[in-house]
PDB file of N, CA and C in Angstrom:
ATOM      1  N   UNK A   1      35.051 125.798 -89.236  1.00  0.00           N
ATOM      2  CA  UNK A   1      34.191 126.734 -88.541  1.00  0.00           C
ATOM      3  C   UNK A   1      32.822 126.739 -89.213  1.00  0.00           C
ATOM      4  N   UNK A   2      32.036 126.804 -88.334  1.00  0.00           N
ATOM      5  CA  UNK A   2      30.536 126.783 -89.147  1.00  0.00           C
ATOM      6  C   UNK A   2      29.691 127.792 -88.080  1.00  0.00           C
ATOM      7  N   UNK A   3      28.414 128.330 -88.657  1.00  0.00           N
ATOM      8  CA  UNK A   3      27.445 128.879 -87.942  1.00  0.00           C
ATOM      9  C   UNK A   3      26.569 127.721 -87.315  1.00  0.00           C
ATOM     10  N   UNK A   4      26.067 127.975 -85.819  1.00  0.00           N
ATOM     11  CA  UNK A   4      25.490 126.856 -85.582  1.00  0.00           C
ATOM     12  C   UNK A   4      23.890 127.541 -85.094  1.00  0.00           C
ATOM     13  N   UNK A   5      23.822 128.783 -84.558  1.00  0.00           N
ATOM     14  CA  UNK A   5      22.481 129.285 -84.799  1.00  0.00           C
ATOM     15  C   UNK A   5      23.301 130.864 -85.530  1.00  0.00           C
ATOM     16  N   UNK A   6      22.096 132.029 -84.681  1.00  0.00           N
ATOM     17  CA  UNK A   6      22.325 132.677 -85.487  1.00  0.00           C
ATOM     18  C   UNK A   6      22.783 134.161 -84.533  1.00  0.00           C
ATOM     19  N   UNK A   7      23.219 132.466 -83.161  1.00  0.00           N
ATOM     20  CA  UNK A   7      24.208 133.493 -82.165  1.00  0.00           C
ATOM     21  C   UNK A   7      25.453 133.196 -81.687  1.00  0.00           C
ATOM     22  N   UNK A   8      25.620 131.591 -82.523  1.00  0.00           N
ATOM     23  CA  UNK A   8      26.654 131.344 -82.046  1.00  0.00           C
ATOM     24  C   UNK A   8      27.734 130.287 -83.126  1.00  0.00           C
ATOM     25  N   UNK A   9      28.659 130.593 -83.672  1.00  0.00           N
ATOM     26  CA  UNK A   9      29.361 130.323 -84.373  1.00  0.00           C
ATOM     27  C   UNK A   9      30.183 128.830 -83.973  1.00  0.00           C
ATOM     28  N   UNK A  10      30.692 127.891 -84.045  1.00  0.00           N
ATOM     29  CA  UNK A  10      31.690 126.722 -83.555  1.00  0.00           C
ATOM     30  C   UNK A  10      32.952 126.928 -84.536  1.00  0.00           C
ATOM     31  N   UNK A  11      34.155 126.627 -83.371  1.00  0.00           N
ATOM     32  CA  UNK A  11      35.424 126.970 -84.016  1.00  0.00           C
ATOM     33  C   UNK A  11      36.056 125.732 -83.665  1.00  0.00           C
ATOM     34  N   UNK A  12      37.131 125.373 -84.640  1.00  0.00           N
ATOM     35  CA  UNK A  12      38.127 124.323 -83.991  1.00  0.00           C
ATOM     36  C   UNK A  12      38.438 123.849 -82.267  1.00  0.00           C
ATOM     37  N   UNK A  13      39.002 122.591 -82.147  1.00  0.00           N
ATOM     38  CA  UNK A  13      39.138 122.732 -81.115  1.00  0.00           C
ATOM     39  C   UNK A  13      38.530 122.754 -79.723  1.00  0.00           C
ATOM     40  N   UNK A  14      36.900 122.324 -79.832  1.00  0.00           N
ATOM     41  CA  UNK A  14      35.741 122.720 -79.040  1.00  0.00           C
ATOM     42  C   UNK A  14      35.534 124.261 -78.643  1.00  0.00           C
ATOM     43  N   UNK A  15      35.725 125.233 -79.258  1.00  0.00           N
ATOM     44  CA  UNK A  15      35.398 126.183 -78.960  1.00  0.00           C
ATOM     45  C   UNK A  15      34.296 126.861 -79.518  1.00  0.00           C
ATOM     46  N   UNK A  16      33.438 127.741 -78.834  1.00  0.00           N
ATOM     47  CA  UNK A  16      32.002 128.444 -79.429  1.00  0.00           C
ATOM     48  C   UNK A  16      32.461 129.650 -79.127  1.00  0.00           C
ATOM     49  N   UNK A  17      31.948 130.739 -80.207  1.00  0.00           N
ATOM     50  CA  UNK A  17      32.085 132.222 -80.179  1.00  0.00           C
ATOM     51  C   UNK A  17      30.668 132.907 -80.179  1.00  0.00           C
ATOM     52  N   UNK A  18      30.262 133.867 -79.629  1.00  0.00           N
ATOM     53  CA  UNK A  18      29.478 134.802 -79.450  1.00  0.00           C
ATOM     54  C   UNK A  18      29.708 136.234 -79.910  1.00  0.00           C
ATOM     55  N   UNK A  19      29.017 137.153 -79.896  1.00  0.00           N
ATOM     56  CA  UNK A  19      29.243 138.662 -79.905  1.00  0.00           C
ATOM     57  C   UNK A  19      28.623 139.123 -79.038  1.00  0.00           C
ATOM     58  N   UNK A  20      29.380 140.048 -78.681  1.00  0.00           N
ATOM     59  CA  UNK A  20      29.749 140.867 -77.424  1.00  0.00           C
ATOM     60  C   UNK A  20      28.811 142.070 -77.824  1.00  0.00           C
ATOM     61  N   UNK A  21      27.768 142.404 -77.280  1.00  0.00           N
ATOM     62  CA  UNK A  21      27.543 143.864 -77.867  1.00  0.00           C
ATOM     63  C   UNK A  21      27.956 144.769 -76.654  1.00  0.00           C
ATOM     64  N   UNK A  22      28.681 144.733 -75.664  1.00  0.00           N
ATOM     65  CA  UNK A  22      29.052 145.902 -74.723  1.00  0.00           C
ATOM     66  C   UNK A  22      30.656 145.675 -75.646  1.00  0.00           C
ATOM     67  N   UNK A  23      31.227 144.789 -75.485  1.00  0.00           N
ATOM     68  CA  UNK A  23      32.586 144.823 -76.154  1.00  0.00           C
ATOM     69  C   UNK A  23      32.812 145.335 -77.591  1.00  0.00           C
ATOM     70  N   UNK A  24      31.685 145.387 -78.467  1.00  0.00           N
ATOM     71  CA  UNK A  24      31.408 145.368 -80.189  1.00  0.00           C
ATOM     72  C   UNK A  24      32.543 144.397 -80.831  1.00  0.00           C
ATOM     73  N   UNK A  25      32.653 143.513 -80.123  1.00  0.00           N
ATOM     74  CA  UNK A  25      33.458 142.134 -80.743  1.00  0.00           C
ATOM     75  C   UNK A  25      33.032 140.978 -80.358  1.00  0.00           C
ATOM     76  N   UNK A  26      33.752 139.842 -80.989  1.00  0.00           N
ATOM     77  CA  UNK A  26      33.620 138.248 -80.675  1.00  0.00           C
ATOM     78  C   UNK A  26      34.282 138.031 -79.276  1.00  0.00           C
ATOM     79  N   UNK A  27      33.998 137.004 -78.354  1.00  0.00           N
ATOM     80  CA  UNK A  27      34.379 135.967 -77.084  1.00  0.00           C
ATOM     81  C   UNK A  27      34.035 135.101 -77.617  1.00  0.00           C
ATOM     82  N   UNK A  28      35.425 134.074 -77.218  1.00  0.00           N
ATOM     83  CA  UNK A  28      35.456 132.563 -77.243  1.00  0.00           C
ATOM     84  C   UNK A  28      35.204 131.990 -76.485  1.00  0.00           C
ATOM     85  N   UNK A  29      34.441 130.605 -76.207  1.00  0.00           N
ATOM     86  CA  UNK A  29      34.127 130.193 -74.695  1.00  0.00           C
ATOM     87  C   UNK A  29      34.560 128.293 -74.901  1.00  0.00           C
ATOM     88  N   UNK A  30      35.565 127.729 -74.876  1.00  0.00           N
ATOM     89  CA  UNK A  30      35.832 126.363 -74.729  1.00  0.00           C
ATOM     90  C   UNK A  30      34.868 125.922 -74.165  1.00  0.00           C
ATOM     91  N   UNK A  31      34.379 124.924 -74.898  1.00  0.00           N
ATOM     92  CA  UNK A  31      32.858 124.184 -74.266  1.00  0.00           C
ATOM     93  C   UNK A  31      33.362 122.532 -74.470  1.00  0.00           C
ATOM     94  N   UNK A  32      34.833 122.200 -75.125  1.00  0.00           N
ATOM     95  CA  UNK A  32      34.904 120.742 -74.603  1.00  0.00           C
ATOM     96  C   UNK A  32      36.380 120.585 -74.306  1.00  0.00           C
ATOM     97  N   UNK A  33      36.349 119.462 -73.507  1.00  0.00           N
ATOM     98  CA  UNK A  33      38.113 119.129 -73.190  1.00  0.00           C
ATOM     99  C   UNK A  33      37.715 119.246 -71.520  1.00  0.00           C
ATOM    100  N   UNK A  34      38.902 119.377 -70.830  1.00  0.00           N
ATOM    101  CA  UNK A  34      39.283 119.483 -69.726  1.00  0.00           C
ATOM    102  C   UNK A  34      38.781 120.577 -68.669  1.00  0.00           C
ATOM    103  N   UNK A  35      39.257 121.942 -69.610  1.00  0.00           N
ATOM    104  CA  UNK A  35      39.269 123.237 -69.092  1.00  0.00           C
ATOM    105  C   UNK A  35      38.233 123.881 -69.728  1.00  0.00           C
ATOM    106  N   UNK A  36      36.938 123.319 -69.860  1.00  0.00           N
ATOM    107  CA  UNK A  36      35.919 123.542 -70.470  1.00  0.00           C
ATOM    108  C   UNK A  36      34.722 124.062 -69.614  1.00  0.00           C
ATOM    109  N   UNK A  37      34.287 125.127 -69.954  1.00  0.00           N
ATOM    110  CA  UNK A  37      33.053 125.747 -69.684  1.00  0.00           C
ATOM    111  C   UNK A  37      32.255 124.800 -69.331  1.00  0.00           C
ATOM    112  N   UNK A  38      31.188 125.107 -68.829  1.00  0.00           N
ATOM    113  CA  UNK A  38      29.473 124.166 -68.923  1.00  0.00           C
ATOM    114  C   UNK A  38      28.877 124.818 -69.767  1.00  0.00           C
ATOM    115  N   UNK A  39      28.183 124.154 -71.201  1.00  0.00           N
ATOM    116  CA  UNK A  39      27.140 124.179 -71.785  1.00  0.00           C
ATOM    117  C   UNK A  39      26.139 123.700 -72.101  1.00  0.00           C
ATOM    118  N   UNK A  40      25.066 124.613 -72.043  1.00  0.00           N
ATOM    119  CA  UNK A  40      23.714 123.579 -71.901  1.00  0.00           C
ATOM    120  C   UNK A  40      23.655 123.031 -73.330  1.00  0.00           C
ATOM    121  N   UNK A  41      24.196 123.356 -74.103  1.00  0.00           N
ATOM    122  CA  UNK A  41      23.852 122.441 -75.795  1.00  0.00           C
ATOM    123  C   UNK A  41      23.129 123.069 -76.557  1.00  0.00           C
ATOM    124  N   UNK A  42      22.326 124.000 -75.999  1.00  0.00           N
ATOM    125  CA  UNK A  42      21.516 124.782 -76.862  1.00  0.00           C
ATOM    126  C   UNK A  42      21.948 125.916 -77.480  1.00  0.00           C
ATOM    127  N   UNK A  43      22.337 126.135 -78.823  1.00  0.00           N
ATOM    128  CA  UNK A  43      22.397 127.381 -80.198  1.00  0.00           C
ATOM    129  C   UNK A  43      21.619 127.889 -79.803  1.00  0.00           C
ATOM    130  N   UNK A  44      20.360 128.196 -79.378  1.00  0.00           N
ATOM    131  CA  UNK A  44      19.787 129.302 -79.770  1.00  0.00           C
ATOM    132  C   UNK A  44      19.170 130.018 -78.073  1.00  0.00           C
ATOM    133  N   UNK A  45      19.410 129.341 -77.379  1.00  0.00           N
ATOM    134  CA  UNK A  45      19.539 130.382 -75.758  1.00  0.00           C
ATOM    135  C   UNK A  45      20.599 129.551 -75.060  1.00  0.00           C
ATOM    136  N   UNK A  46      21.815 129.892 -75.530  1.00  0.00           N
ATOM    137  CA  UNK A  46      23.132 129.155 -74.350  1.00  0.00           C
ATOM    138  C   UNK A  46      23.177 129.479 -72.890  1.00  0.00           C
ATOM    139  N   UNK A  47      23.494 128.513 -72.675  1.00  0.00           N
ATOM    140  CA  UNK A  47      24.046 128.813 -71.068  1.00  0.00           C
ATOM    141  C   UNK A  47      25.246 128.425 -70.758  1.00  0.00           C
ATOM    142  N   UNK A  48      26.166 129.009 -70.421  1.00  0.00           N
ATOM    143  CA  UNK A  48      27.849 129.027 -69.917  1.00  0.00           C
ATOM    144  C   UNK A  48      27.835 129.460 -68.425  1.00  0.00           C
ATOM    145  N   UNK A  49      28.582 128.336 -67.941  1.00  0.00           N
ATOM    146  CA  UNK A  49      29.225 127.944 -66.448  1.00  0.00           C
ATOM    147  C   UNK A  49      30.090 127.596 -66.531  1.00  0.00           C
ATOM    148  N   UNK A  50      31.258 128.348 -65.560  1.00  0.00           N
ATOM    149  CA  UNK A  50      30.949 129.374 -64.631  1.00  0.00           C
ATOM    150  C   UNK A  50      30.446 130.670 -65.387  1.00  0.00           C
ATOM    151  N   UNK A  51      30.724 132.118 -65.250  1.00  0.00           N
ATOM    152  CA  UNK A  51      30.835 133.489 -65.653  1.00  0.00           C
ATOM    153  C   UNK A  51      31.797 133.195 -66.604  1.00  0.00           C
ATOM    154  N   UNK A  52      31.836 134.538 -67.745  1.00  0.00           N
ATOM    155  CA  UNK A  52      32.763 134.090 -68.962  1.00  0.00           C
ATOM    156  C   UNK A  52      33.350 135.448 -68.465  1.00  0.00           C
ATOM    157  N   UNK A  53      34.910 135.704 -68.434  1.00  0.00           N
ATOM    158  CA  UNK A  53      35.709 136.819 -67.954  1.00  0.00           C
ATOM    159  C   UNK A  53      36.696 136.760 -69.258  1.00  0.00           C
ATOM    160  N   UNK A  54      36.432 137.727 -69.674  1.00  0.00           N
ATOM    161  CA  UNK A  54      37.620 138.181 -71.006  1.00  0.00           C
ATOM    162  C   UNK A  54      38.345 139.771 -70.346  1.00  0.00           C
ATOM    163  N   UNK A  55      39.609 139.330 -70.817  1.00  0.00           N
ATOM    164  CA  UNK A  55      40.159 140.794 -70.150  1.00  0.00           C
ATOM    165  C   UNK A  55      41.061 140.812 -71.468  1.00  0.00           C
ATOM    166  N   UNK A  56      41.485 141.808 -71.834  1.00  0.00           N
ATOM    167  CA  UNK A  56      42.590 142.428 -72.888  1.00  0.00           C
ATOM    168  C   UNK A  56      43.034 144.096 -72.487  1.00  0.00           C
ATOM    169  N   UNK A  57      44.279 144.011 -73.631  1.00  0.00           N
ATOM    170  CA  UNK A  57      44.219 145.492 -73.096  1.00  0.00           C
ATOM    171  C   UNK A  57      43.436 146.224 -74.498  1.00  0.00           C
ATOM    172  N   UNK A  58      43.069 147.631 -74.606  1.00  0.00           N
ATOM    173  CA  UNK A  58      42.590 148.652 -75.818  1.00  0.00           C
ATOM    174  C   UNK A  58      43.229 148.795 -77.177  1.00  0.00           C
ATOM    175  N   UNK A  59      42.849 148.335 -77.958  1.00  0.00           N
ATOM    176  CA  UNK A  59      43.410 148.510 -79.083  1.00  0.00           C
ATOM    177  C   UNK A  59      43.015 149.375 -79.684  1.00  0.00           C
ATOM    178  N   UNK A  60      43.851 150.177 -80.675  1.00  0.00           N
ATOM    179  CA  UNK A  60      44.053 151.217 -81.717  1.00  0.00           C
ATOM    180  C   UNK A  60      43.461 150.672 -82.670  1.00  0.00           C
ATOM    181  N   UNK A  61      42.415 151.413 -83.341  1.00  0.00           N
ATOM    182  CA  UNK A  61      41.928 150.950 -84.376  1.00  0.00           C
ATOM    183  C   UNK A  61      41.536 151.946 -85.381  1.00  0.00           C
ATOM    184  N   UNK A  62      41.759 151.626 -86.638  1.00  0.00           N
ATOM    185  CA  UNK A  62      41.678 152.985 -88.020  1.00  0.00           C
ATOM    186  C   UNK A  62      40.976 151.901 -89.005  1.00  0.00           C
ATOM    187  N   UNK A  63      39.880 152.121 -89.368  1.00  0.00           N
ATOM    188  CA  UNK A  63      38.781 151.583 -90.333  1.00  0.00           C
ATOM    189  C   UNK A  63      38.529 150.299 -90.091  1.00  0.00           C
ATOM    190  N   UNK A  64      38.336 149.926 -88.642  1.00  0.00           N
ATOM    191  CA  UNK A  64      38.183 148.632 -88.479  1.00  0.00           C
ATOM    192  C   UNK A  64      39.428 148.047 -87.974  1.00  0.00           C
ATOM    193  N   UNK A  65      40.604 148.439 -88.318  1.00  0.00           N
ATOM    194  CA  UNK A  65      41.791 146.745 -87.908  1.00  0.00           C
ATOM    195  C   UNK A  65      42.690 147.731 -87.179  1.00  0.00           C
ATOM    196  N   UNK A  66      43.521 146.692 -86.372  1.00  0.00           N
ATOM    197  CA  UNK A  66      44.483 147.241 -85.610  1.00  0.00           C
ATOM    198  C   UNK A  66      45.424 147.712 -85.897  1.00  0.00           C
ATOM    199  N   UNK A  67      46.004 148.520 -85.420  1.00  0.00           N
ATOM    200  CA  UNK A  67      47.465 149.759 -85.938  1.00  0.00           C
ATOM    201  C   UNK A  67      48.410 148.728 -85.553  1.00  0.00           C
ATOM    202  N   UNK A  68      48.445 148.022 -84.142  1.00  0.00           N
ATOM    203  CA  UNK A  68      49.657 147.309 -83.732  1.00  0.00           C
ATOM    204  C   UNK A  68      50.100 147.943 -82.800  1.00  0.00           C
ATOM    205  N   UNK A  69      49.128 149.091 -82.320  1.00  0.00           N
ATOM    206  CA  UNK A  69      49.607 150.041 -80.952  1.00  0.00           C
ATOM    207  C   UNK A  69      48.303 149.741 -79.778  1.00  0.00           C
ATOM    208  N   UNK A  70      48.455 149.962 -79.212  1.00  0.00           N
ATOM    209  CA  UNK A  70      47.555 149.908 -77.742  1.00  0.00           C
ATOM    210  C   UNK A  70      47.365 151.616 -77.063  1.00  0.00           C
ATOM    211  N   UNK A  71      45.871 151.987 -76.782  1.00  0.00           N
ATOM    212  CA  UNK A  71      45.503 152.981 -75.910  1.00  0.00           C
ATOM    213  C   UNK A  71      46.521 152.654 -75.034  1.00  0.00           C
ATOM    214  N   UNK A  72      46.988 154.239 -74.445  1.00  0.00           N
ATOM    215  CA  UNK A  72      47.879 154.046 -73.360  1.00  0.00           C
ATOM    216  C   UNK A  72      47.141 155.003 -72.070  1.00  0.00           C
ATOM    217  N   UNK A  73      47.552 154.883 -70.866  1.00  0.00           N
ATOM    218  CA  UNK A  73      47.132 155.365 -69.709  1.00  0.00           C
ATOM    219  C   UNK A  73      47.645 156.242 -69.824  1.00  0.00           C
ATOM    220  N   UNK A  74      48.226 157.846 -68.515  1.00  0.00           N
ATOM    221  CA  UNK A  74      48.647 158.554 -68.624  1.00  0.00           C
ATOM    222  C   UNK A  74      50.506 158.697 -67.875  1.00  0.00           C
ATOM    223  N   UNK A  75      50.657 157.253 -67.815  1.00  0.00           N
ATOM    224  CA  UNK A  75      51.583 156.798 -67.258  1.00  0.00           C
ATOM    225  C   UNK A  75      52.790 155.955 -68.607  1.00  0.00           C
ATOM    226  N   UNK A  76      51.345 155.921 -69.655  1.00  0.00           N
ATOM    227  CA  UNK A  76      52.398 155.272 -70.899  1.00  0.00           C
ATOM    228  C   UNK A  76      51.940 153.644 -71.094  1.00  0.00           C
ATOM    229  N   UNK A  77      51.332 153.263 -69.993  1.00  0.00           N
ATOM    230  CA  UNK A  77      51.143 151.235 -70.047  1.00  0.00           C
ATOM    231  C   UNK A  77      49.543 151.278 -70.526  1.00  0.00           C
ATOM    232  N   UNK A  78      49.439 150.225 -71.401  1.00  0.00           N
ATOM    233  CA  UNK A  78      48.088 149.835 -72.088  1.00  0.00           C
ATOM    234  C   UNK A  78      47.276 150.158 -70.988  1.00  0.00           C
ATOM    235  N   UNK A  79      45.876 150.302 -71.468  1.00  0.00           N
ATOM    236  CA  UNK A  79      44.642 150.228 -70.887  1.00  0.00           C
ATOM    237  C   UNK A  79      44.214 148.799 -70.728  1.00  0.00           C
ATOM    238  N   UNK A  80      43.922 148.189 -69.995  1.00  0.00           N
ATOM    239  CA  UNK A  80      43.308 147.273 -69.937  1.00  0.00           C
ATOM    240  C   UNK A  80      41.869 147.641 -69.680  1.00  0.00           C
ATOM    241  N   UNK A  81      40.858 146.012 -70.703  1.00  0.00           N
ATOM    242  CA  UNK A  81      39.947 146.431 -70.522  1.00  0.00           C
ATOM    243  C   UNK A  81      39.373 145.187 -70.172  1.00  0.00           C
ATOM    244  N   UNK A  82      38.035 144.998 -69.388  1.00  0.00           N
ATOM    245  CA  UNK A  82      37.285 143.899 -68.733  1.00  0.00           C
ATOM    246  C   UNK A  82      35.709 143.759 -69.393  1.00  0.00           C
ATOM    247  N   UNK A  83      35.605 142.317 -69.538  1.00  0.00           N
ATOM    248  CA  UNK A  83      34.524 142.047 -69.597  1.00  0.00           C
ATOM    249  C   UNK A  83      33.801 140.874 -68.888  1.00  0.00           C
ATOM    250  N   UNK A  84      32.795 140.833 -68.387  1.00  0.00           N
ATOM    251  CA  UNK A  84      32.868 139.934 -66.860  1.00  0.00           C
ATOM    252  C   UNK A  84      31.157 139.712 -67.445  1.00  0.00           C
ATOM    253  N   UNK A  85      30.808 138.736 -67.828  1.00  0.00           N
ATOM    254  CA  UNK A  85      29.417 138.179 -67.301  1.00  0.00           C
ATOM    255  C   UNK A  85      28.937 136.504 -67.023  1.00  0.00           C
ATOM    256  N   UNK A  86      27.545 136.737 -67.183  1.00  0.00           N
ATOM    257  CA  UNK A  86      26.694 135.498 -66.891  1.00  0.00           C
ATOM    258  C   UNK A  86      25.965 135.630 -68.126  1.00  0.00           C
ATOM    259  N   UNK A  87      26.120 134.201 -68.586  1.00  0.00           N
ATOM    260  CA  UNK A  87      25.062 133.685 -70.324  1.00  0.00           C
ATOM    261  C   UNK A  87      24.355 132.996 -69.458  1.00  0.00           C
ATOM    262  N   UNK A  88      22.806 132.988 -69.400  1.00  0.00           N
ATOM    263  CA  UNK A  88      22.305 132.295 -68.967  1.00  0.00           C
ATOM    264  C   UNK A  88      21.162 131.955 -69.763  1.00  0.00           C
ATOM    265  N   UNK A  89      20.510 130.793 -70.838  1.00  0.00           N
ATOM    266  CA  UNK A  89      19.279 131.221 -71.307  1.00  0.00           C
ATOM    267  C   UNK A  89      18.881 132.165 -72.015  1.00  0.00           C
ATOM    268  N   UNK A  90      20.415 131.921 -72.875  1.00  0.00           N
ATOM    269  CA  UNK A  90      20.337 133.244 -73.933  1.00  0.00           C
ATOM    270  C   UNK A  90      20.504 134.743 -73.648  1.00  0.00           C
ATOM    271  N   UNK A  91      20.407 135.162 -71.968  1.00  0.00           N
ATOM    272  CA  UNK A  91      20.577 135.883 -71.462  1.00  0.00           C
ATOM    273  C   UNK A  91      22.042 136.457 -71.091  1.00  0.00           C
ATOM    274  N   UNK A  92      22.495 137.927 -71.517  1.00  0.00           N
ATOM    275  CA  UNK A  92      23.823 137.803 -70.891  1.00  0.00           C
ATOM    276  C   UNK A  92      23.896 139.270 -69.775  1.00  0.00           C
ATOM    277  N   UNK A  93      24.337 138.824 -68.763  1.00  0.00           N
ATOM    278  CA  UNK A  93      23.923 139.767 -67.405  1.00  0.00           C
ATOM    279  C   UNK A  93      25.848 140.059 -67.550  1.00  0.00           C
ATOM    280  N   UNK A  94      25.702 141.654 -67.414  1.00  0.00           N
ATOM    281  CA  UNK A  94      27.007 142.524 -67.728  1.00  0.00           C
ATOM    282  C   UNK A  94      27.411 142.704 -66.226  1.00  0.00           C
ATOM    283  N   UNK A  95      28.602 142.036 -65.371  1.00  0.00           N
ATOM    284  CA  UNK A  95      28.949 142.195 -64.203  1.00  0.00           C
ATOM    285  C   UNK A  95      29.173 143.563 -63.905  1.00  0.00           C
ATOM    286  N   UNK A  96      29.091 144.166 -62.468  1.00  0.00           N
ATOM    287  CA  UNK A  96      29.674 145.437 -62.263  1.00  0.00           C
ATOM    288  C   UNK A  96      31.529 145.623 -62.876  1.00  0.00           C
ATOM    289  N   UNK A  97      32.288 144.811 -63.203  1.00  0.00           N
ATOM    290  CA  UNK A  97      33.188 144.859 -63.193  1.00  0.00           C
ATOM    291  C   UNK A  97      33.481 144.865 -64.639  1.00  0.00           C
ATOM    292  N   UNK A  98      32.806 144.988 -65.410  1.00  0.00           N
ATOM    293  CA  UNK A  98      33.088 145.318 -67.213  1.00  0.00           C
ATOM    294  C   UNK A  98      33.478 146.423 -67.340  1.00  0.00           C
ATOM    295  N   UNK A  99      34.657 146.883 -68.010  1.00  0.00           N
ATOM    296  CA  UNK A  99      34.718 148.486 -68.431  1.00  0.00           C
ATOM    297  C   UNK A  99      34.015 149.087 -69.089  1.00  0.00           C
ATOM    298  N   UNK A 100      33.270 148.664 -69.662  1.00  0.00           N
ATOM    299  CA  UNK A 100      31.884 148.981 -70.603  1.00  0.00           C
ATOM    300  C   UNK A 100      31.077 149.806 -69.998  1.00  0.00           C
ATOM    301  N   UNK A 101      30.257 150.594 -71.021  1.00  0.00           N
ATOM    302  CA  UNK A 101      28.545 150.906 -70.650  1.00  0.00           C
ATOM    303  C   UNK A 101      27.922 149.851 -69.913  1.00  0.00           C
ATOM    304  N   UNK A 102      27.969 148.807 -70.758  1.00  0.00           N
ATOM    305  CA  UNK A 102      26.659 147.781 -70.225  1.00  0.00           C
ATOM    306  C   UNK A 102      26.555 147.060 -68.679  1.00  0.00           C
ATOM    307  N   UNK A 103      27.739 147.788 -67.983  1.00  0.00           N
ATOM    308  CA  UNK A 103      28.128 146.918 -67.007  1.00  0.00           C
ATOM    309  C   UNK A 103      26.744 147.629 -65.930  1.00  0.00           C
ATOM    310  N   UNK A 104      26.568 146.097 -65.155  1.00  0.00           N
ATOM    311  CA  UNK A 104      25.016 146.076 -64.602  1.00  0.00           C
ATOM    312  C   UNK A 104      24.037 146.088 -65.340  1.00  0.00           C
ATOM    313  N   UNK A 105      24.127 145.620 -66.843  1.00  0.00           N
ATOM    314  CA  UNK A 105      22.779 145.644 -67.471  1.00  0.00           C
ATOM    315  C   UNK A 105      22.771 144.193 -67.783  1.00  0.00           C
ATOM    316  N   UNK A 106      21.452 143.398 -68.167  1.00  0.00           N
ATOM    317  CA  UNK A 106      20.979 142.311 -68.682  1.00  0.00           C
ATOM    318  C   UNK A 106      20.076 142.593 -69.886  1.00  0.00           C
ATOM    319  N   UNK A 107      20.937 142.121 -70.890  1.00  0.00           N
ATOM    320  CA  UNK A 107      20.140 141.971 -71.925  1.00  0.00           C
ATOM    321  C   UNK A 107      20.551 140.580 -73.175  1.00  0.00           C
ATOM    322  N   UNK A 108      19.462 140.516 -73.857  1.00  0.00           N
ATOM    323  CA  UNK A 108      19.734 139.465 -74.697  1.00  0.00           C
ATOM    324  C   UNK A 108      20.963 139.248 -75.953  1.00  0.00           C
ATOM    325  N   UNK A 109      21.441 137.700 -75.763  1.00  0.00           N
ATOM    326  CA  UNK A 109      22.844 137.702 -76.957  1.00  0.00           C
ATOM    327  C   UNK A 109      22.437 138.285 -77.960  1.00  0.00           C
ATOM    328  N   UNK A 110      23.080 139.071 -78.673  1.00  0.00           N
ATOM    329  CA  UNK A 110      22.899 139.017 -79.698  1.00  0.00           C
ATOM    330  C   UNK A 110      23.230 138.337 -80.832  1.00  0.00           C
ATOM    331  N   UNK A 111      22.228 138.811 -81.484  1.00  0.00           N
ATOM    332  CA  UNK A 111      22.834 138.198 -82.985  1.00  0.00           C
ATOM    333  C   UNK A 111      24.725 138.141 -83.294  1.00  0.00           C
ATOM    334  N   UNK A 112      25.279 137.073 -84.104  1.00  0.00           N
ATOM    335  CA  UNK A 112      26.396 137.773 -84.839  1.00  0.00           C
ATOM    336  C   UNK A 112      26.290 138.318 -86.109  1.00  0.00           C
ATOM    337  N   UNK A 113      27.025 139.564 -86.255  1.00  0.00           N
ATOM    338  CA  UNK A 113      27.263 140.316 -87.044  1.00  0.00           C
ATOM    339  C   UNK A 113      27.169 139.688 -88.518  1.00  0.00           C
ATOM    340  N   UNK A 114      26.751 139.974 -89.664  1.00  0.00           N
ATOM    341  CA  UNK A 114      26.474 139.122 -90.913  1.00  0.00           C
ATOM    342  C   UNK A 114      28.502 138.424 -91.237  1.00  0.00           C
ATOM    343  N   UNK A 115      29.273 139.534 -91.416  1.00  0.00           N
ATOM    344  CA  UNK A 115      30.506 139.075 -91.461  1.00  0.00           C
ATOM    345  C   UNK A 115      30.922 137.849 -90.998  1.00  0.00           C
ATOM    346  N   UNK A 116      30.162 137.510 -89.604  1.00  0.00           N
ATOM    347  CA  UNK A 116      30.765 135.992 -88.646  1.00  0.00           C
ATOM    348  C   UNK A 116      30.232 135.108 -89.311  1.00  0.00           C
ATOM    349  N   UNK A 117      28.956 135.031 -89.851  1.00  0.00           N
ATOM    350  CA  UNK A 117      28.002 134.438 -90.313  1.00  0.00           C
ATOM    351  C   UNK A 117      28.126 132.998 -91.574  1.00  0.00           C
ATOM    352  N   UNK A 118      28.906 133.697 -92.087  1.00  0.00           N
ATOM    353  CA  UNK A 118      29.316 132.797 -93.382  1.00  0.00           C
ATOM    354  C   UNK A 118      30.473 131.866 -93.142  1.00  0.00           C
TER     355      UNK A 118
END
């Protein structure tokens, strides 16, 4: 794993990671092989094709790390949560369909966090 700018990390496997600032975590985006994204090549304003869709369910969290339990609904089954956009040009446009704040906003990748960094 290495830093390749100072937004986007490379992991085994052809995969590139980002940070999420509507999510306040990392997305992985496969950029070689088969079942691979489109990337324009560029670290420092990416572009990913198609839309990058991460879904999980809510995790429990106490000083940072996970309990090993999941937010539950009022029915008892995890929360699921969505994150739906467009990287375009360094740009990442938050679909209506994110569970997030940011959903319908466009704003720029951010940085990763100093922790990803090293």
């Amino acid at each position: 794993m290495a830093q390749i700018s100072k937004f986007l990390r490379s992991l085994e496997s052809g995969k590139l990671m980002y940070w999420c600032q509507g999510c306040e975590d990392a997305h992985v985006v496969t950029v070689e092989g088969s079942r691979a994204w489109g990337y324009n090549g560029n670290p420092d304003a990416p572009t990913f094709t198609p839309s990058v869709l991460t879904q999980w369910h809510k995790l429990v969290r106490e000083g940072g790390r996970w309990t090993g339990e999941y937010h539950r609904d009022a029915n008892g089954d995890p929360i699921k949560q969505v994150c739906h956009t467009f990287i375009t040009n360094g740009q990442v446009q938050f679909l209506s369909d994110c569970s997030h704040a940011l959903a319908g906003q466009t704003l720029l990748l951010p940085e990763l966090p100093e922790y990803l960094r090293s």
